[in-house]
C-alpha atoms as a PDB file:
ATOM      1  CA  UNK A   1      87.762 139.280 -14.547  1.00  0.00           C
ATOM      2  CA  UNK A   2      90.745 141.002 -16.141  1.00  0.00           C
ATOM      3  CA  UNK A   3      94.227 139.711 -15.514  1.00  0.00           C
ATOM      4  CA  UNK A   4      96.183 142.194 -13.139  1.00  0.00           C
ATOM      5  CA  UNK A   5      99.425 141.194 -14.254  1.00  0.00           C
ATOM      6  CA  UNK A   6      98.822 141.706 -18.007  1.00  0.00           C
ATOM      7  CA  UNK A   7      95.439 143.532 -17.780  1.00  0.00           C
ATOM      8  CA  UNK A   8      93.642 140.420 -19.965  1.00  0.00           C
ATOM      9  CA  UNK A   9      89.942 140.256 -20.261  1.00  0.00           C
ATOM     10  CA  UNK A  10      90.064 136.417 -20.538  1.00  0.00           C
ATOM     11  CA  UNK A  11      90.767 134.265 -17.474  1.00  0.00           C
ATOM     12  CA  UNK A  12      89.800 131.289 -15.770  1.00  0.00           C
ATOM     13  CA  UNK A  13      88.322 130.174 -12.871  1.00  0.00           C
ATOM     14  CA  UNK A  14      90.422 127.082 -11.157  1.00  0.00           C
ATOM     15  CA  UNK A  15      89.391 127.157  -7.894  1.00  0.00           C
ATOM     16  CA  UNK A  16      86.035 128.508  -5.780  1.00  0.00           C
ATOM     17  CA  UNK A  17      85.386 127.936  -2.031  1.00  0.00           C
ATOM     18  CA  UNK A  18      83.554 130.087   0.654  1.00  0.00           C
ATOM     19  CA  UNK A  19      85.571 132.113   3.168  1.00  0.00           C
ATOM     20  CA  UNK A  20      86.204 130.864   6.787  1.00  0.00           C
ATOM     21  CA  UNK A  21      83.392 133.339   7.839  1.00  0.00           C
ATOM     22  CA  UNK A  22      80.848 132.291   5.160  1.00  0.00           C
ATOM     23  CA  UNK A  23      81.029 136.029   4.499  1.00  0.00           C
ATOM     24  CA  UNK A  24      82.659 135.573   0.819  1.00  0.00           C
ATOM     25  CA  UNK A  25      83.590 133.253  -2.140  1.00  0.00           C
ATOM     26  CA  UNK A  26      87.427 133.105  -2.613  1.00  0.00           C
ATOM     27  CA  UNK A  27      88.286 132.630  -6.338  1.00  0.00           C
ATOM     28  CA  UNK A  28      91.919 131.561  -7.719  1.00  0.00           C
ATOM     29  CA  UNK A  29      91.572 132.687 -11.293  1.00  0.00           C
ATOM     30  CA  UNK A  30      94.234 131.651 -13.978  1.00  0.00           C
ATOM     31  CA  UNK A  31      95.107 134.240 -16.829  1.00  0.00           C
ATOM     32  CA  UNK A  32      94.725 132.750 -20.542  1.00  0.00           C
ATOM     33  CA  UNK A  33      97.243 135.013 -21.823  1.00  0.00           C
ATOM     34  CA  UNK A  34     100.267 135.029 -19.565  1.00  0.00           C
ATOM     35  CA  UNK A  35      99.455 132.312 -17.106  1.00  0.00           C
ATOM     36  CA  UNK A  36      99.740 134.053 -13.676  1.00  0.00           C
ATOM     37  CA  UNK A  37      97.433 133.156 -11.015  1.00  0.00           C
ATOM     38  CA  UNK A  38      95.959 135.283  -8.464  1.00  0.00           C
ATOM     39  CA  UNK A  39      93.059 135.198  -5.885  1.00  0.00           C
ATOM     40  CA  UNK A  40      89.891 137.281  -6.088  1.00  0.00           C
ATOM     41  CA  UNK A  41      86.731 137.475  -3.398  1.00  0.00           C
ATOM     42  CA  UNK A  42      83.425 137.741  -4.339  1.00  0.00           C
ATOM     43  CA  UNK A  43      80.540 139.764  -1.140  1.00  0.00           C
ATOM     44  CA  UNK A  44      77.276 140.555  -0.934  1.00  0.00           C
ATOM     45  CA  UNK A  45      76.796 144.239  -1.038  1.00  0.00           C
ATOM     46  CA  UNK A  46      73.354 145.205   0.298  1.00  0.00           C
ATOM     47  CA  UNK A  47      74.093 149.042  -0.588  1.00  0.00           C
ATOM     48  CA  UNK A  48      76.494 151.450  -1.621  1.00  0.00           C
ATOM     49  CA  UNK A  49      77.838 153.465   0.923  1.00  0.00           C
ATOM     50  CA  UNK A  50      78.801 157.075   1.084  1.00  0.00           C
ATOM     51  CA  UNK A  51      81.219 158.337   3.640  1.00  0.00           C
ATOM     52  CA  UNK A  52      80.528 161.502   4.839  1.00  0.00           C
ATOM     53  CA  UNK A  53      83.917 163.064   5.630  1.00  0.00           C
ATOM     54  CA  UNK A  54      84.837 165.888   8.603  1.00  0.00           C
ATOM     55  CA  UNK A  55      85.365 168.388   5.398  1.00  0.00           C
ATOM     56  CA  UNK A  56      81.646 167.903   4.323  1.00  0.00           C
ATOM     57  CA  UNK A  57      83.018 166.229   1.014  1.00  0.00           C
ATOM     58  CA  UNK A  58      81.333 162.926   0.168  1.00  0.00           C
ATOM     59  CA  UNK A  59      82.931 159.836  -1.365  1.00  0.00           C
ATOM     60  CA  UNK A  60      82.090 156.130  -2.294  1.00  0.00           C
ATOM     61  CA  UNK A  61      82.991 153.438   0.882  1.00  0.00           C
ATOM     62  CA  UNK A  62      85.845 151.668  -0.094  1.00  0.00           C
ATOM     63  CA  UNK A  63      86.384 148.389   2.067  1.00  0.00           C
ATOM     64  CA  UNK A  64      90.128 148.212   0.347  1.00  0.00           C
ATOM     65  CA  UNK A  65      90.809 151.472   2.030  1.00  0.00           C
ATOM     66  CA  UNK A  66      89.244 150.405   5.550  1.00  0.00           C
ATOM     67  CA  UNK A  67      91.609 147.374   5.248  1.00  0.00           C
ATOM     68  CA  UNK A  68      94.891 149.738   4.276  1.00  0.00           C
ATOM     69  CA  UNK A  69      93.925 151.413   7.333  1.00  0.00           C
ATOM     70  CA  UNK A  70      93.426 148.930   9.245  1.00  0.00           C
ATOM     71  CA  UNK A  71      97.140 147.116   8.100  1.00  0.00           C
ATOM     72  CA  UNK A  72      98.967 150.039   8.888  1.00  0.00           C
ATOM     73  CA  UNK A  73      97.371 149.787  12.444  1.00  0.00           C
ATOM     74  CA  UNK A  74      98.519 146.206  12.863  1.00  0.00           C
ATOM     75  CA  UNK A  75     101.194 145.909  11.205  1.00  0.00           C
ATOM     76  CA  UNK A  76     104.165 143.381  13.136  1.00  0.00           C
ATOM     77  CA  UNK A  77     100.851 142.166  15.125  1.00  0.00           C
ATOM     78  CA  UNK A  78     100.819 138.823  15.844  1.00  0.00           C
ATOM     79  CA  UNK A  79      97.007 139.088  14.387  1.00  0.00           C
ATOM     80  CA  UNK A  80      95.651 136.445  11.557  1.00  0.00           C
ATOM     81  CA  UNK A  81      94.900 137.688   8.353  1.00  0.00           C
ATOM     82  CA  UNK A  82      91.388 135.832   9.244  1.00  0.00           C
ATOM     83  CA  UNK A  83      90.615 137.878  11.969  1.00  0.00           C
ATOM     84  CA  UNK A  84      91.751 141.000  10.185  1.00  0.00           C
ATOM     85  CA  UNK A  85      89.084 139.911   7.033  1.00  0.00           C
ATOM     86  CA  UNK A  86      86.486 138.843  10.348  1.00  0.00           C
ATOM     87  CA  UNK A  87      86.815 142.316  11.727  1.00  0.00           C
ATOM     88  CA  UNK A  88      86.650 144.063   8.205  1.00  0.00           C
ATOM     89  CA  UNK A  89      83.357 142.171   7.254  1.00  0.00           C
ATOM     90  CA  UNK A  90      81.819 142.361  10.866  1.00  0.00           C
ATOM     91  CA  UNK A  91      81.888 146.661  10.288  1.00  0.00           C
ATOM     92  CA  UNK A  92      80.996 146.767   6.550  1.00  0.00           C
ATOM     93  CA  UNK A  93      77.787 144.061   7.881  1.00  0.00           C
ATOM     94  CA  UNK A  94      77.417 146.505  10.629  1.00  0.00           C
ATOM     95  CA  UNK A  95      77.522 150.033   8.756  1.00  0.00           C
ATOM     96  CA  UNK A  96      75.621 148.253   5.722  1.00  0.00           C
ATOM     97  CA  UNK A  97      72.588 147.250   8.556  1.00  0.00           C
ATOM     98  CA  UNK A  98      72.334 150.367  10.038  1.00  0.00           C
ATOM     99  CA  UNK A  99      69.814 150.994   7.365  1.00  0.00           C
ATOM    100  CA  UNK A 100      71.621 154.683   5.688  1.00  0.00           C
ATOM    101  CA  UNK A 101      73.526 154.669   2.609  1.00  0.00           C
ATOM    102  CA  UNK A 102      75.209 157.691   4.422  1.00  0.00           C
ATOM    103  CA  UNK A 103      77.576 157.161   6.962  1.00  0.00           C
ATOM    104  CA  UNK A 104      79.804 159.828   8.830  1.00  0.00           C
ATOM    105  CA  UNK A 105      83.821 158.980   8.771  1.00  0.00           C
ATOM    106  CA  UNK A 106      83.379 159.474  12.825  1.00  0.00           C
ATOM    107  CA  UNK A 107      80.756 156.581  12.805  1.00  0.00           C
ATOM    108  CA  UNK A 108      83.447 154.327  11.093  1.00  0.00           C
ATOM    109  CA  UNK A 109      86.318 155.365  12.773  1.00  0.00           C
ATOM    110  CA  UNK A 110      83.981 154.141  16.069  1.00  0.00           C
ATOM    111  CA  UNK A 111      83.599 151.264  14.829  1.00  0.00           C
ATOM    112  CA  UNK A 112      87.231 150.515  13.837  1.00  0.00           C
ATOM    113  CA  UNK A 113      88.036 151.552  17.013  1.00  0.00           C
ATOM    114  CA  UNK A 114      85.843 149.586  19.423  1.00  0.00           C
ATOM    115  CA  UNK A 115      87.193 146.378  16.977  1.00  0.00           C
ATOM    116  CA  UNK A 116      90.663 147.192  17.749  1.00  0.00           C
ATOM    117  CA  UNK A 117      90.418 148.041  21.241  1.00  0.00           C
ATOM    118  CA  UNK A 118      89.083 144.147  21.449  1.00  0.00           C
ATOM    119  CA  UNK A 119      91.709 142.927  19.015  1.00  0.00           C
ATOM    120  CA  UNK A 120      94.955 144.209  19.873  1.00  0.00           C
ATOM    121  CA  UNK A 121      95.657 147.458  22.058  1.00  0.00           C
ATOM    122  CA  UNK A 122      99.239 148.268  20.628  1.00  0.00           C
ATOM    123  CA  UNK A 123      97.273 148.542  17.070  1.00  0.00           C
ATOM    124  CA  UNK A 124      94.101 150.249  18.956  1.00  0.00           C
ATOM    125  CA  UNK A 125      96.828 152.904  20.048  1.00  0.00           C
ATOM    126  CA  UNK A 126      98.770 153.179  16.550  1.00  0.00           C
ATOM    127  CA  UNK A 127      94.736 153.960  14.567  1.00  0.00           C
ATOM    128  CA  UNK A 128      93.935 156.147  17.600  1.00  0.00           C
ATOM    129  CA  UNK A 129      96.838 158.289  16.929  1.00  0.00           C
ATOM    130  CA  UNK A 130      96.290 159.137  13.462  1.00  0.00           C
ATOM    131  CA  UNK A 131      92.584 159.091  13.989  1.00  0.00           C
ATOM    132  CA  UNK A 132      92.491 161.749  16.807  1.00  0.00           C
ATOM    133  CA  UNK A 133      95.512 163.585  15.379  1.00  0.00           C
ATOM    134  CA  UNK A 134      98.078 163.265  18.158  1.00  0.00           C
ATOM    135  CA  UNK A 135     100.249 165.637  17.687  1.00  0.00           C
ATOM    136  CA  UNK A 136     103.244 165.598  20.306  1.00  0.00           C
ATOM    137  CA  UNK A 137     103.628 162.000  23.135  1.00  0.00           C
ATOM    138  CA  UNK A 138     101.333 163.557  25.985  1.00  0.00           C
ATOM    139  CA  UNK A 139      98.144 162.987  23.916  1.00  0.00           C
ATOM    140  CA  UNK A 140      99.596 159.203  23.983  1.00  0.00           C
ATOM    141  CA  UNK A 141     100.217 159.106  27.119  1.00  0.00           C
ATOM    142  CA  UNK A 142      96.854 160.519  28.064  1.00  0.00           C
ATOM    143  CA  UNK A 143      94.949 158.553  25.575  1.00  0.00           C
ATOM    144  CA  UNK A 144      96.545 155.240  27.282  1.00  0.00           C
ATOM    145  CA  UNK A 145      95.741 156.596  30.168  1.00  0.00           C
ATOM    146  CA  UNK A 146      91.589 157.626  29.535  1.00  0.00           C
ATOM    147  CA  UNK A 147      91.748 153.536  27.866  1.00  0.00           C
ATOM    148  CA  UNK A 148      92.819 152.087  30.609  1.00  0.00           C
ATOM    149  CA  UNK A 149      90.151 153.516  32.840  1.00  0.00           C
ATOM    150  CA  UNK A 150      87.048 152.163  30.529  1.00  0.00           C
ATOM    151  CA  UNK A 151      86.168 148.652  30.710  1.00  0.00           C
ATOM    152  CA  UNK A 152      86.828 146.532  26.934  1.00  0.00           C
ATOM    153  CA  UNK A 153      83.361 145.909  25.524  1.00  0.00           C
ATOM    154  CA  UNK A 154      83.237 141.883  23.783  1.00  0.00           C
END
């Protein structure tokens, strides 16, 4: 694993333990060159994933993306970084079982909605607006409104 700090080929392993999910192996690493430490996380992948995006173009799932996405949505949250990583690995599980190794950006923004909506509303509302392109407060305010009418599926 190469160093990030000082781009190194050589490094260590110090520490290994599974994830509180069982879903991953956490790994602190030491560098042999410059002695930082840093964490990396081992998954299964069952296949590689192509998102199909609303432009027709198609490009390689990235989980580091969904989880930008997904930080920007809950950020100042009072939201573990557990159940953030639960949530992340419950829709890669979910989009990798479906059983196609092409997936549409609507079917993922579903699913990253439907998680947040049973997460955290305020962050279900911040994705929703960026996903659904709200472009002036009405759409909020009818958005809110259209949410507050369907029951929360668990």
């Amino acid at each position: 694993m190469r160093c990030p700090f000082c781009q190194n080929e050589d490094t260590q392993v110090k520490d290994s333990r599974p994830t509180e999910d069982g879903a991953a192996i956490r790994r602190r690493r030491q560098c042999d060159k410059c002695g930082s430490r840093f964490t990396t996380f081992e998954r299964v992948q069952l296949r590689d994933l192509v998102v199909l995006k609303r432009s027709g173009r198609r490009v390689p799932f990235d989980r580091d993306k969904l989880a930008r996405s997904l930080s920007i949505a809950l950020r100042k949250r009072p939201i573990e970084q557990d159940q953030i990583e639960q949530m992340i690995s419950g829709i890669v599980r979910k989009l990798e079982s479906q059983g196609e190794s092409e997936i549409t950006s609507e079917v993922i923004g579903g699913m990253v909605m439907e998680a947040l909506r049973n997460l955290d509303t305020v962050a279900y509302v911040r994705y929703a607006s960026v996903y659904r392109d709200f472009s002036e407060a009405s759409d909020f305010a009818d958005f809110i409104e259209e949410a507050e009418k369907s029951p929360k599926r668990g």
